[in-house]
Protein backbone atom coordinates (compact mmCIF):
# COMPACT_ATOMS: atom_id res chain seq x y z
CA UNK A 1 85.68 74.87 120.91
CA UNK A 2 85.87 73.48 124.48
CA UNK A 3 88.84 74.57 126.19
CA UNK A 4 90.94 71.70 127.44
CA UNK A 5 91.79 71.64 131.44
CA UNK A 6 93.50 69.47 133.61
CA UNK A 7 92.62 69.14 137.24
CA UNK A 8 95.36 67.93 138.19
CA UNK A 9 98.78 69.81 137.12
CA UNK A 10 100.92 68.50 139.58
CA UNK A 11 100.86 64.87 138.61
CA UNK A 12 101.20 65.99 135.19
CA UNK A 13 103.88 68.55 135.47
CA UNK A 14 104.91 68.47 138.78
CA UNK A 15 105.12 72.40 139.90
CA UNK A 16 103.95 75.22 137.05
CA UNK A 17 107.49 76.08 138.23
CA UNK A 18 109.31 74.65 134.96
CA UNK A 19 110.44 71.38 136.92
CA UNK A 20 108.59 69.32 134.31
CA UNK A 21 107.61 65.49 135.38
CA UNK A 22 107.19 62.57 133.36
CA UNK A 23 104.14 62.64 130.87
CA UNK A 24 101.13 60.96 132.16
CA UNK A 25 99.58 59.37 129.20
CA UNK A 26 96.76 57.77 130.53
CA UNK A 27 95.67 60.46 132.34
CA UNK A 28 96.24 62.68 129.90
CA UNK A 29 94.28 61.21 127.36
CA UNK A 30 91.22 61.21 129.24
CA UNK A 31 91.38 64.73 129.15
CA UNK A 32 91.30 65.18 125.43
CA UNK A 33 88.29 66.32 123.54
CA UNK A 34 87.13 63.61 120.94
CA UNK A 35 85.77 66.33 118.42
CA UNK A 36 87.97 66.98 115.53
CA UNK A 37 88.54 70.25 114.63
CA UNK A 38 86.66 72.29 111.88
CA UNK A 39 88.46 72.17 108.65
CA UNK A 40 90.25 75.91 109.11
CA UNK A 41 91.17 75.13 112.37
CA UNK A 42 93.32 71.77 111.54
CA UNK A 43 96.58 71.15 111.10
CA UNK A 44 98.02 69.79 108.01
CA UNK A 45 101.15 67.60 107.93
CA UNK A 46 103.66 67.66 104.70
CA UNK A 47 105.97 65.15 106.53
CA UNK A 48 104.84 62.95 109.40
CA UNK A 49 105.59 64.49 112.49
CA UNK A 50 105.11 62.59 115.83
CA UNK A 51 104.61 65.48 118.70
CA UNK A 52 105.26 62.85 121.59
CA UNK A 53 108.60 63.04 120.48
CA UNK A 54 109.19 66.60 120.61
CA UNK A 55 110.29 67.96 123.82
CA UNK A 56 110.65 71.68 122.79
CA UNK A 57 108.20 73.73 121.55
CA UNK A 58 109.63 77.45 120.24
CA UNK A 59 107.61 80.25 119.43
CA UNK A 60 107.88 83.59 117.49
CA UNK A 61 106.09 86.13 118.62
CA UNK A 62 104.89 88.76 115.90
CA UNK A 63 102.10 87.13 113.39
CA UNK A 64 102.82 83.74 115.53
CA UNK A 65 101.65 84.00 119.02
CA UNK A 66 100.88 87.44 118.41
CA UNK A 67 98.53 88.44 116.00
CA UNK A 68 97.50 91.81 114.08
CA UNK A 69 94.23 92.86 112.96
CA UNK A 70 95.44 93.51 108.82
CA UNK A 71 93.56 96.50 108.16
CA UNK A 72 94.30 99.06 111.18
CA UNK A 73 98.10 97.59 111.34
CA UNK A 74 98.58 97.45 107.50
CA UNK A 75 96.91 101.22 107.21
CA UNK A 76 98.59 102.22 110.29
CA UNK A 77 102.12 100.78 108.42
CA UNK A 78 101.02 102.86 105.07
CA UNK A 79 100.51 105.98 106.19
CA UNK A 80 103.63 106.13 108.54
CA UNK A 81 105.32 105.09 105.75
CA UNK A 82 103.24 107.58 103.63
CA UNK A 83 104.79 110.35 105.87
CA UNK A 84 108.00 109.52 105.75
CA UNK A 85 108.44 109.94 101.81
CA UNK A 86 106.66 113.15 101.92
CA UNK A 87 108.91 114.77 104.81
CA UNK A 88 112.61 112.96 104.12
CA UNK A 89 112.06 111.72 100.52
CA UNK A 90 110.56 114.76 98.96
CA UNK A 91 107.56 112.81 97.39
CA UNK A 92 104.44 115.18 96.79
CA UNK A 93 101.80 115.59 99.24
CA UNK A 94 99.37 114.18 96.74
CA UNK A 95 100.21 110.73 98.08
CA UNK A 96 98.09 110.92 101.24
CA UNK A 97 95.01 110.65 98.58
CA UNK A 98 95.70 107.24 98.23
CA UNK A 99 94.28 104.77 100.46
CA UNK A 100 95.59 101.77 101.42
CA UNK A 101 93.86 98.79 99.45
CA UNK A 102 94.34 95.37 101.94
CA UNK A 103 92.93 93.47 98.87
CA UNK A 104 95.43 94.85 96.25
CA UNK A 105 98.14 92.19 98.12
CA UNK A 106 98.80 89.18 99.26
CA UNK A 107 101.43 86.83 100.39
CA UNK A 108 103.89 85.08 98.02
CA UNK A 109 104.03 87.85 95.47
CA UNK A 110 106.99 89.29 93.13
CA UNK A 111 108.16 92.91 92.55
CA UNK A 112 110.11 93.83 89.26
CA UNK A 113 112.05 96.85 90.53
CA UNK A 114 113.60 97.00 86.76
CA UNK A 115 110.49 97.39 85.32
CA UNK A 116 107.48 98.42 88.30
CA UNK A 117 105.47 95.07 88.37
CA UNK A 118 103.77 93.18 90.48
CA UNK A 119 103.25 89.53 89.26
CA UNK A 120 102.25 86.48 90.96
CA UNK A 121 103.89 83.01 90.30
CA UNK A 122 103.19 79.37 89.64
CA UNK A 123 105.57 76.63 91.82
CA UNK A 124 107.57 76.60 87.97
CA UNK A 125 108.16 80.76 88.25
CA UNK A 126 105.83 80.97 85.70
CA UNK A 127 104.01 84.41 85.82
CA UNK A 128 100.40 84.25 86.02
CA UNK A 129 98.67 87.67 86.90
CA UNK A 130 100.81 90.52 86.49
CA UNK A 131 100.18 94.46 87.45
CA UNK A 132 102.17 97.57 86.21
CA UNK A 133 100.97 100.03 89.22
CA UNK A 134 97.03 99.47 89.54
CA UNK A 135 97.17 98.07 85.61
CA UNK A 136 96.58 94.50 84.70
CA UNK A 137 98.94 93.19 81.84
CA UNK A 138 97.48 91.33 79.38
CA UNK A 139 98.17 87.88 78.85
CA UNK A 140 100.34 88.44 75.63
CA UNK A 141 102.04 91.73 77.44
CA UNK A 142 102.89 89.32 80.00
CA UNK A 143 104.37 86.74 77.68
CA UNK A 144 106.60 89.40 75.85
CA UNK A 145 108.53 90.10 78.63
CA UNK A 146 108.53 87.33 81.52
CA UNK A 147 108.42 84.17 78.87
CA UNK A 148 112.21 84.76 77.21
CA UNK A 149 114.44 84.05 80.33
CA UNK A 150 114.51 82.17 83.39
CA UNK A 151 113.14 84.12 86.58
CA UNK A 152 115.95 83.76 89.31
CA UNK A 153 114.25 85.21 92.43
CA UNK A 154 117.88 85.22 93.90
CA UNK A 155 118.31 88.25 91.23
CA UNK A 156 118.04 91.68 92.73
CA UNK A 157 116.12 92.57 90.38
CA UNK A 158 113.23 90.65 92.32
CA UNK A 159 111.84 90.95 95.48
CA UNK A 160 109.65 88.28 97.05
CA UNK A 161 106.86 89.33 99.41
CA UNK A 162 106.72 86.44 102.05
CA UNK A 163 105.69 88.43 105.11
CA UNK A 164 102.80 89.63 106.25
CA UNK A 165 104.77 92.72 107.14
CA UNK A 166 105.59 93.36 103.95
CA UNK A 167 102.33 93.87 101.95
CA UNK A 168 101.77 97.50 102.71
CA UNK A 169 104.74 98.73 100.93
CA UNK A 170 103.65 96.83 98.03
CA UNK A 171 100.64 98.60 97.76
CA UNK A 172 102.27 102.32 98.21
CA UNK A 173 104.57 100.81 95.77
CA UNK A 174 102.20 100.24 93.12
CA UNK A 175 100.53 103.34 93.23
CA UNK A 176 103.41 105.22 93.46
CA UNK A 177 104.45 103.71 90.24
CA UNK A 178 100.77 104.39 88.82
CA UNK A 179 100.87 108.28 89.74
CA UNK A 180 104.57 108.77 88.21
CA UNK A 181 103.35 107.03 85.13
CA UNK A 182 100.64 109.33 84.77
CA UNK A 183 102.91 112.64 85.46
CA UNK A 184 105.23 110.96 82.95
CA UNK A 185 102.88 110.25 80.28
CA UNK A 186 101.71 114.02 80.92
CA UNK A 187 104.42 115.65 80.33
CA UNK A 188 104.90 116.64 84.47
CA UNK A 189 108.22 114.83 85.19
CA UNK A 190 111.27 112.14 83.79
CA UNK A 191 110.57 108.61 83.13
CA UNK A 192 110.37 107.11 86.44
CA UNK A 193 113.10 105.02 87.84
CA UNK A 194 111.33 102.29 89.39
CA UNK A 195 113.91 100.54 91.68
CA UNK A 196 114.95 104.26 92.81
CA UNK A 197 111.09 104.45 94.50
CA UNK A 198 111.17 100.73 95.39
CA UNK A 199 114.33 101.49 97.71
CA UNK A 200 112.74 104.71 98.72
CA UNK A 201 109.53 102.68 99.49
CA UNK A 202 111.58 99.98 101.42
CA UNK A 203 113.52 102.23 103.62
CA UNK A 204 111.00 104.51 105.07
CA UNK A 205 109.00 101.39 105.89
CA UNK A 206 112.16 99.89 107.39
CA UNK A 207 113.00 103.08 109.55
CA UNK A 208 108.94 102.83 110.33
CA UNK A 209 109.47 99.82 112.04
CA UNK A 210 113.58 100.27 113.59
CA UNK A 211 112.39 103.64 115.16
CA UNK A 212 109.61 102.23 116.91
CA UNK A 213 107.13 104.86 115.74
CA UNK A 214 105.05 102.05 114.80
CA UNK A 215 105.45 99.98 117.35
CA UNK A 216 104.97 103.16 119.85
CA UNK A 217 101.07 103.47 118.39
CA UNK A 218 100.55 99.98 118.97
CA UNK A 219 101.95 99.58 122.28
CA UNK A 220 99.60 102.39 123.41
CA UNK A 221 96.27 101.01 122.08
CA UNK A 222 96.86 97.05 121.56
CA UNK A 223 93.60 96.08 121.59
CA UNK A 224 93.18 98.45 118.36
CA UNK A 225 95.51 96.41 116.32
CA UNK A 226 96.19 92.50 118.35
CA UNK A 227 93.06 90.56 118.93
CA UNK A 228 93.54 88.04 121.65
CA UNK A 229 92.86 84.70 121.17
CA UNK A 230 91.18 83.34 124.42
CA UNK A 231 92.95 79.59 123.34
CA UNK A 232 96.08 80.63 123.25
CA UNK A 233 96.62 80.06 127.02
CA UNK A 234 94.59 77.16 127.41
CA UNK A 235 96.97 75.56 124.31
CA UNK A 236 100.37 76.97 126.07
CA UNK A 237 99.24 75.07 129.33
CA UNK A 238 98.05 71.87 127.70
CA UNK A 239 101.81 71.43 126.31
CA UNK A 240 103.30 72.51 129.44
CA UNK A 241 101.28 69.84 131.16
CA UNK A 242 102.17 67.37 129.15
CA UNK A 243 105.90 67.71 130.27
CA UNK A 244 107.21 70.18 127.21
CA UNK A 245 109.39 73.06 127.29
CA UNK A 246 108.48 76.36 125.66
CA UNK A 247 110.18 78.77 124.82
CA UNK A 248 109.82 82.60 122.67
CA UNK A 249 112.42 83.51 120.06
CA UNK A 250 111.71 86.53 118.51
CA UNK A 251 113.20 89.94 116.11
CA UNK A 252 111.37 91.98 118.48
CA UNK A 253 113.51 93.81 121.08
CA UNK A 254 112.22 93.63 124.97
CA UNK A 255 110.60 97.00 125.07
CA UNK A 256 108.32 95.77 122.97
CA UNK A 257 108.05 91.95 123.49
CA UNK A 258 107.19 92.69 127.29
CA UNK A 259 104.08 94.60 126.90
CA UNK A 260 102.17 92.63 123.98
CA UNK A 261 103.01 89.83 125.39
CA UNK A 262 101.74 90.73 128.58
CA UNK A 263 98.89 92.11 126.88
CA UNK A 264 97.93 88.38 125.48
CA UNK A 265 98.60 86.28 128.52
CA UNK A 266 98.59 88.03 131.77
CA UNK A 267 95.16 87.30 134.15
CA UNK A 268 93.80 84.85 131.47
CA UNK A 269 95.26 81.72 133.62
CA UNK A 270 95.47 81.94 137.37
CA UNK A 271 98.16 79.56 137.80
CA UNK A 272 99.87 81.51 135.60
CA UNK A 273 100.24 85.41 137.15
CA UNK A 274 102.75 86.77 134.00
CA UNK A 275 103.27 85.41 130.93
CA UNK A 276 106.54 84.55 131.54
CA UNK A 277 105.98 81.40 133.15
CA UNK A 278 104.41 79.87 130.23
CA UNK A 279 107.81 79.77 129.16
CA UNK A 280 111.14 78.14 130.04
CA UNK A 281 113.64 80.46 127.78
CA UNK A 282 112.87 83.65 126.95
CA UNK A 283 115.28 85.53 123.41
CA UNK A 284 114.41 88.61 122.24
CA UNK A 285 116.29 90.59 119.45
CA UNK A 286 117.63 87.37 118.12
CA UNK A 287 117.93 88.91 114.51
CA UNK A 288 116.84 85.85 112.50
CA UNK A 289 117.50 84.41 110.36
CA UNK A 290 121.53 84.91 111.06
CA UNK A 291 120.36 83.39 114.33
CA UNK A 292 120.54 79.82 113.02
CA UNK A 293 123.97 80.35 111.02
CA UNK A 294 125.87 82.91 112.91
CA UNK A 295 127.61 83.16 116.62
CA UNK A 296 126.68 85.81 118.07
CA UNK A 297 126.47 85.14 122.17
CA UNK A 298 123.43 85.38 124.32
CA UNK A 299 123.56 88.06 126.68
CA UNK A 300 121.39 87.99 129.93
CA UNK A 301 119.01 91.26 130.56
CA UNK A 302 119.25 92.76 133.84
CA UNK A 303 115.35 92.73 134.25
CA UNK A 304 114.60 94.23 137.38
CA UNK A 305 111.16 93.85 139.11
CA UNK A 306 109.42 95.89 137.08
CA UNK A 307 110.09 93.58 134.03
CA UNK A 308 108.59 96.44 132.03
CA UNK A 309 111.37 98.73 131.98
CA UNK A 310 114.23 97.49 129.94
CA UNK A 311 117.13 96.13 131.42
CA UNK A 312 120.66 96.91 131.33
CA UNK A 313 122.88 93.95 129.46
CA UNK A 314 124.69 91.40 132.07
CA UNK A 315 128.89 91.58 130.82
CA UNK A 316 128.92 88.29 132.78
CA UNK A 317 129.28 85.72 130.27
CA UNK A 318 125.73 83.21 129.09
CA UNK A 319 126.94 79.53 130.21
CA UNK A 320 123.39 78.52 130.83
CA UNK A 321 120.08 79.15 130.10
CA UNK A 322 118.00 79.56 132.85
CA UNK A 323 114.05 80.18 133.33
CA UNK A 324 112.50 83.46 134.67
CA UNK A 325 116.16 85.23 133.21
CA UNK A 326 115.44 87.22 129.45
CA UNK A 327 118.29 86.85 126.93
CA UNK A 328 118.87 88.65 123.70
CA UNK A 329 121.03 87.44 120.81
CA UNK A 330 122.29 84.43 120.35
CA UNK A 331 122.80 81.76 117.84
CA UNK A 332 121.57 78.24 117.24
CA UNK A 333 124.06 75.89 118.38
CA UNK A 334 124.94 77.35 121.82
CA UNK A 335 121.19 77.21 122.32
CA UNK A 336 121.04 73.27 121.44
CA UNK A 337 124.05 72.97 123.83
CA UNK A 338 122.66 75.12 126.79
CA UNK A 339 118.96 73.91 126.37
CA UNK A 340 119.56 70.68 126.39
CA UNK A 341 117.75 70.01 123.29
CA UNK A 342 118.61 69.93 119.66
CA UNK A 343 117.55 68.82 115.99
CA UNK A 344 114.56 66.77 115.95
CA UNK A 345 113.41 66.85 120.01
CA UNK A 346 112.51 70.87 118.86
CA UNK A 347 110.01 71.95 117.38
CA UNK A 348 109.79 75.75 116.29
CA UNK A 349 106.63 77.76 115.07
CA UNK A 350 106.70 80.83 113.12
CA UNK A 351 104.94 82.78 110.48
CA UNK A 352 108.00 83.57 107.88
CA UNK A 353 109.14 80.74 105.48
CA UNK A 354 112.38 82.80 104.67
CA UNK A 355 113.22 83.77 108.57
CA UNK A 356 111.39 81.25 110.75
CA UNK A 357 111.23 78.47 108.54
CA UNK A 358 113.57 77.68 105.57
CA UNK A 359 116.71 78.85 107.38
CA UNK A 360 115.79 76.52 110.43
CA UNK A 361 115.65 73.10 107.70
CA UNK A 362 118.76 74.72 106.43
CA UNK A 363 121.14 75.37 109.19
CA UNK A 364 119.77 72.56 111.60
CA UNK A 365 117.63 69.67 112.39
CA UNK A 366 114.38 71.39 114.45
CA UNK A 367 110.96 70.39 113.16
CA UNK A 368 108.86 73.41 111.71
CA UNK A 369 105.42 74.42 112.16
CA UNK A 370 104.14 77.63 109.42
CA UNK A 371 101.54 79.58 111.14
CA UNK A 372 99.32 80.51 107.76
CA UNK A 373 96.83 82.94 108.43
CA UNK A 374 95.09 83.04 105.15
CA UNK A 375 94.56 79.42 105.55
CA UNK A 376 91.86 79.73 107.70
CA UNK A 377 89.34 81.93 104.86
CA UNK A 378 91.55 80.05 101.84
CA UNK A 379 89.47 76.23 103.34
CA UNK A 380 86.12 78.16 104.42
CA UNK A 381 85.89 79.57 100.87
CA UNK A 382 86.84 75.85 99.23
CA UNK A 383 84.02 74.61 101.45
CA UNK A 384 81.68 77.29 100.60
CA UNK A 385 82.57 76.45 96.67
CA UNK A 386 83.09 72.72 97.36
CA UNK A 387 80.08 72.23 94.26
CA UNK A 388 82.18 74.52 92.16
CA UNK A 389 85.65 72.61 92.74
CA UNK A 390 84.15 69.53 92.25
CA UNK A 391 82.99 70.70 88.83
CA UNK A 392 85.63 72.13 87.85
CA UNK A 393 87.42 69.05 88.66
CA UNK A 394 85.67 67.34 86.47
CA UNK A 395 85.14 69.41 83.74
CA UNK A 396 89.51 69.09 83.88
CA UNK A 397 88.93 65.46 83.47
CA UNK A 398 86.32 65.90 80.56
CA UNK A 399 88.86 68.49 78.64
CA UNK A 400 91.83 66.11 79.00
CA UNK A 401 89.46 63.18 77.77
CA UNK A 402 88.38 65.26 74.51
CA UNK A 403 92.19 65.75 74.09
CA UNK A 404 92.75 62.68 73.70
CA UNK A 405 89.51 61.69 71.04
CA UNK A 406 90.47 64.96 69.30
CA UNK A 407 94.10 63.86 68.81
CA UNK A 408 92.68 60.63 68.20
CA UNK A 409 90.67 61.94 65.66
CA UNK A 410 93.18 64.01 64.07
CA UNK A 411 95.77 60.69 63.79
CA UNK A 412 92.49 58.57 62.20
CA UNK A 413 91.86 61.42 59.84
CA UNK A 414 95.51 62.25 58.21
CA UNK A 415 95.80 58.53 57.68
CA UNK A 416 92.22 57.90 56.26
CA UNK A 417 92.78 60.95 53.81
CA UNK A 418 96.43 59.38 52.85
CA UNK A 419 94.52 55.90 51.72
CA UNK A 420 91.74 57.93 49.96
CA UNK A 421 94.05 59.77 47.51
CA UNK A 422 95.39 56.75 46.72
CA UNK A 423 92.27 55.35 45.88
CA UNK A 424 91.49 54.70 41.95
CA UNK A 425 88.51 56.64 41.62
CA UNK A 426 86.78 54.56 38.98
CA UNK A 427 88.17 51.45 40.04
CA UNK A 428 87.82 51.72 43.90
CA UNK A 429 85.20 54.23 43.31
CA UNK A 430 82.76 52.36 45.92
CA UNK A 431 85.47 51.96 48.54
CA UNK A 432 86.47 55.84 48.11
CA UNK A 433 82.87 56.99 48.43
CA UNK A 434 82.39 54.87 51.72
CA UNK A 435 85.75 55.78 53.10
CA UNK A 436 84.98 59.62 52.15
CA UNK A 437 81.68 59.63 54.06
CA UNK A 438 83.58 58.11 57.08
CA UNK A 439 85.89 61.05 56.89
CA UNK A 440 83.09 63.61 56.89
CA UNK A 441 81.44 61.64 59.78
CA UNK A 442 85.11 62.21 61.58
CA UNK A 443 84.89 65.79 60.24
CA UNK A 444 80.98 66.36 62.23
CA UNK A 445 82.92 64.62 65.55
CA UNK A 446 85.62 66.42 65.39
CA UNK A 447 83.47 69.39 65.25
CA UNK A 448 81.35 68.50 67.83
CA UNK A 449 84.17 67.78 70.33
CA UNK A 450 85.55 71.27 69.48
CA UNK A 451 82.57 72.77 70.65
CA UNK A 452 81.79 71.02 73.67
CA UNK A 453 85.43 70.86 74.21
CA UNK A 454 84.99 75.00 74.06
CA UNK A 455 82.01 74.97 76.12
CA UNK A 456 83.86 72.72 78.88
CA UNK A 457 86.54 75.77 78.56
CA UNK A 458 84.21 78.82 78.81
CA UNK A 459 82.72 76.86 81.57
CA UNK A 460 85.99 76.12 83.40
CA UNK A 461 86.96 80.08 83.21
CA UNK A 462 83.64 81.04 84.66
CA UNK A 463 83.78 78.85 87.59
CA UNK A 464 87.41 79.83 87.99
CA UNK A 465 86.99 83.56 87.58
CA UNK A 466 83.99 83.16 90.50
CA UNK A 467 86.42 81.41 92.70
CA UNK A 468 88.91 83.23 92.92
CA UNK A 469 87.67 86.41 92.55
CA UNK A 470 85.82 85.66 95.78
CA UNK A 471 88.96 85.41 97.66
CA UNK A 472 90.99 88.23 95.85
CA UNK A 473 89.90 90.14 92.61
CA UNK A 474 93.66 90.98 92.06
CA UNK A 475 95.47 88.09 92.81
CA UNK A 476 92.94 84.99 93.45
CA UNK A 477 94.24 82.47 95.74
CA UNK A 478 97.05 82.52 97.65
CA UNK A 479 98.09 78.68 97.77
CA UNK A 480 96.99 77.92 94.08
CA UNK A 481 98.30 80.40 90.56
CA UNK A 482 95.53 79.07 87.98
CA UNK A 483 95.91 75.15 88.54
CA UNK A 484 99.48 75.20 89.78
CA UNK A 485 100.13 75.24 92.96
CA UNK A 486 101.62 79.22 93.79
CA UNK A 487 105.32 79.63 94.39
CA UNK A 488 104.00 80.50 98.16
CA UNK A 489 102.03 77.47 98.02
CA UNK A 490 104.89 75.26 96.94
CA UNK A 491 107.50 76.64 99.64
CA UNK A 492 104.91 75.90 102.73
CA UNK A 493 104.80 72.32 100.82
CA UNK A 494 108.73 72.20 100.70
CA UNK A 495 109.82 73.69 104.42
CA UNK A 496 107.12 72.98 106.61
CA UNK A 497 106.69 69.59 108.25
CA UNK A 498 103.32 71.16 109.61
CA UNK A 499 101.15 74.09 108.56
CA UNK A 500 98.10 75.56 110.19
CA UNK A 501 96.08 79.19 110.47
CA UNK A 502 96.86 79.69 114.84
CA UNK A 503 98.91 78.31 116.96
CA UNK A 504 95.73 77.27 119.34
CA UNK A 505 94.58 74.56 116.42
CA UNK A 506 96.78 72.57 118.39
CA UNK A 507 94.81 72.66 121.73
CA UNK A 508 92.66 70.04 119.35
CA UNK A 509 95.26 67.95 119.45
CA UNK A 510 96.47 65.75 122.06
CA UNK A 511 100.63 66.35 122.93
CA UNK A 512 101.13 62.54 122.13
CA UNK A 513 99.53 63.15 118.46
CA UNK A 514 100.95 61.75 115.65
CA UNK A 515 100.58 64.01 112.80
CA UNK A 516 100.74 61.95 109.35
CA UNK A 517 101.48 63.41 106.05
CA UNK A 518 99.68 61.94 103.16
CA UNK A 519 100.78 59.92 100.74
CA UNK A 520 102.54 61.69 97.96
CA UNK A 521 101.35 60.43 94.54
CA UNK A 522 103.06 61.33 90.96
CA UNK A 523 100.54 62.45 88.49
CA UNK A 524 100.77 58.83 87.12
CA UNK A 525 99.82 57.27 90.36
CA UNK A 526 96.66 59.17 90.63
């Protein structure tokens, strides 16, 4: 992609100093590129959002503007995690034999801690694909026990996986399950108590992350586990230019913020020397999502100089906001208020639909942008199977057709049988005859569409099985559970106005673009 520049900052911004000017439209839009982006790279709109409207732009940092390579961070997760049971939980060394398995998870799943499953779900919380440890359930296993009651995800009983952070637990989770089975079954230890090694699971993974121990490994060797994206610069100046503010809100604490941050931006720009003055407001530690509902204050970081050494907190009270100063804590509304922005004028980008996204719809007005990484290989694999889809498509069409004909069939047939028995066979016997053989011709269609009605079937579940088992031999797609849209799937539909893979798709864009949602259509509209 060629990387947007504008030769001219100062009429377009002013000063890079955060004294944004008035938008030059003209001039900006001779700047644009006029090739759309490919299809991985777009972004999609589920409610029309018009960016010339927006004057804030916020960012989270970890799996937003900052991304991780999965398999070195995920392994690097799982066996910190690994050692943690071993040394504090008393788990048997045996455990460091199993590897960690990036395909075994994916977004948008469910654990049972009652019972030690894994399942995935439809947008109705209907359980598709279901694992017990490393074991598949069968579809009439699955049936038995998920079909008889309502699954409330707000039920502790269930865990949702909806961060990226998340899926290497789920993996020593299963396989923990999978070994303790076995010793079980063999006579080696007590049934196991599976929501006593889910919390075990969850904690040391927890403490892996609140210590730092992980974060130590990755501050030390970030080029190991964060690829840079050599657009993200170019895409944080193009909005600046065109008279936005930015801003970071993120979990992570300053220690750590500082240096990957400064590992992504720093030297790429020279007009900008740190990556600090991409931004206008700078929050670390923020703890969302109780960011958006509670009122906790901001307090101002005494950075020094040396921005990389923590500061000591400021007791003078946060009345303002102000750029170049770092603030952790906080809450939503003082932010509106001190910013000078609030509901609709922001727009906020993040990677988690429970912490980034749904709680900003829910507690206030700000626009939302999901950063969806899978998106990117979910289209690339749709266009490499784009034959496939659009057979499978129709064979959909050709099984609901036969539906109909065989119900048809069946209606024409219980009727014609009804006027045949109370046919006079000697008197009516010509009529009977004739109206007999048109029930055996009936008979040979209805056969017939039962078998290519099967064959459409077999077919369907071939093409399906090739699909998906492409993108994920466990699990399939993450957006789609069979031909339902996923529960994952569903929530990006339902609390983002726009999704996309990066947050440098939008260097495609021009700031003054109007993003337009589709139009939604009821099955009977279509």
């Amino acid at each position: 992609m060629t990387v947007v520049m504008f030769p001219n900052d100062k009429i377009l911004n002013g000063q890079l100093n955060g004294q944004g000017g008035p938008l030059d439209v003209e001039r900006l839009s001779h700047s644009l590129e006029s090739s759309p982006p490919p299809p991985g790279r777009q972004v999609f709109a589920n409610r029309d959002l018009r960016f010339d409207q927006i004057n804030m732009i916020g960012f989270d940092m970890d799996y937003t503007l900052l991304s991780y390579l999965r398999v070195p961070m995920e392994s690097l997760a799982h066996r910190l995690t690994v050692d943690r049971l071993i040394f504090k939980r008393g788990y048997p060394e045996l455990l460091r034999e199993k590897a960690y398995d990036p395909e075994f998870v994916i977004r948008g799943l469910v654990v049972d801690k009652q019972l030690g499953n894994i399942f995935k779900i439809d947008r109705f919380n209907h359980v598709g694909r279901c694992y017990h440890g490393r074991v598949g359930l069968e579809k009439e296993e699955r049936r038995k026990i998920y079909r008889g009651e309502h699954i409330r995800l707000s039920n502790p009983r269930y865990y949702l996986v909806d961060t990226l952070f998340a899926l290497p637990e789920m993996c020593l989770y299963a396989d923990i399950v999978e070994m303790f089975d076995n010793d079980w079954k063999a006579g080696k230890r007590a049934q196991p108590n599976y929501e006593s090694i889910f919390k075990d699971v969850r904690e040391c993974i927890d403490e892996v992350h609140r210590d730092e121990s992980l974060k130590d490994i990755i501050r030390a060797n970030p080029e190991h586990y964060c690829p840079r994206d050599p657009e993200l610069a170019h895409t944080l100046h193009k909005m600046r230019s065109s008279g936005k503010k930015l801003f970071v809100l993120t979990n992570s604490a300053w220690n750590y913020t500082e240096p990957m941050m400064r590992f992504l931006l720093d030297g790429v720009m020279p007009q900008y020397p740190s990556w600090r003055n991409y931004f206008d407001i700078v929050v670390v530690s923020s703890k969302k999502p109780d960011w958006f509902t509670a009122q906790n204050p901001f307090v101002d970081l005494n950075i020094a100089e040396d921005a990389r050494v923590e500061g000591k907190p400021l007791e003078k009270p946060v009345d303002k906001l102000q750029r170049g100063h770092v603030y952790c804590g906080g809450n939503l509304k003082d932010f509106e208020k001190m910013a000078l922005y609030q509901g609709e004028k922001v727009l906020y980008v993040g990677d988690h639909i429970y912490g980034d996204i749904l709680k900003t719809k829910k507690s206030g007005l700000w626009r939302t942008a999901l950063i969806v990484s899978e998106l990117e290989e979910e289209i690339n694999l749709s266009i490499r199977f784009k034959r496939e889809l659009h057979e499978l498509q129709a064979l959909e069409e050709r099984r609901r057709l036969l539906d109909q004909e065989l119900l048809h069939n069946k209606s024409v047939l219980v009727s014609l049988e009804r006027v045949i028995d109370n046919l006079d066979p000697v008197k009516q016997k010509t009529e009977r005859e004739r109206l007999i053989q048109y029930a055996k011709d009936l008979r040979r269609d209805r056969d017939e569409m039962k078998r290519v009605l099967q064959s459409a079937l077999d077919r369907t579940l071939e093409l399906d099985s090739l699909v998906e088992n492409t993108f994920n031999r466990y699990w399939g797609l993450v957006f789609k559970e069979g031909h339902e849209t996923s529960r994952f799937g569903e929530q990006v539909g339902d609390y983002a106005c726009v999704y996309t893979s990066r947050v440098s798709n939008l260097l495609a864009y021009s700031p003054v673009q109007y993003f337009r949602a589709p139009r939604a259509l009821m099955p009977h509209e279509r």
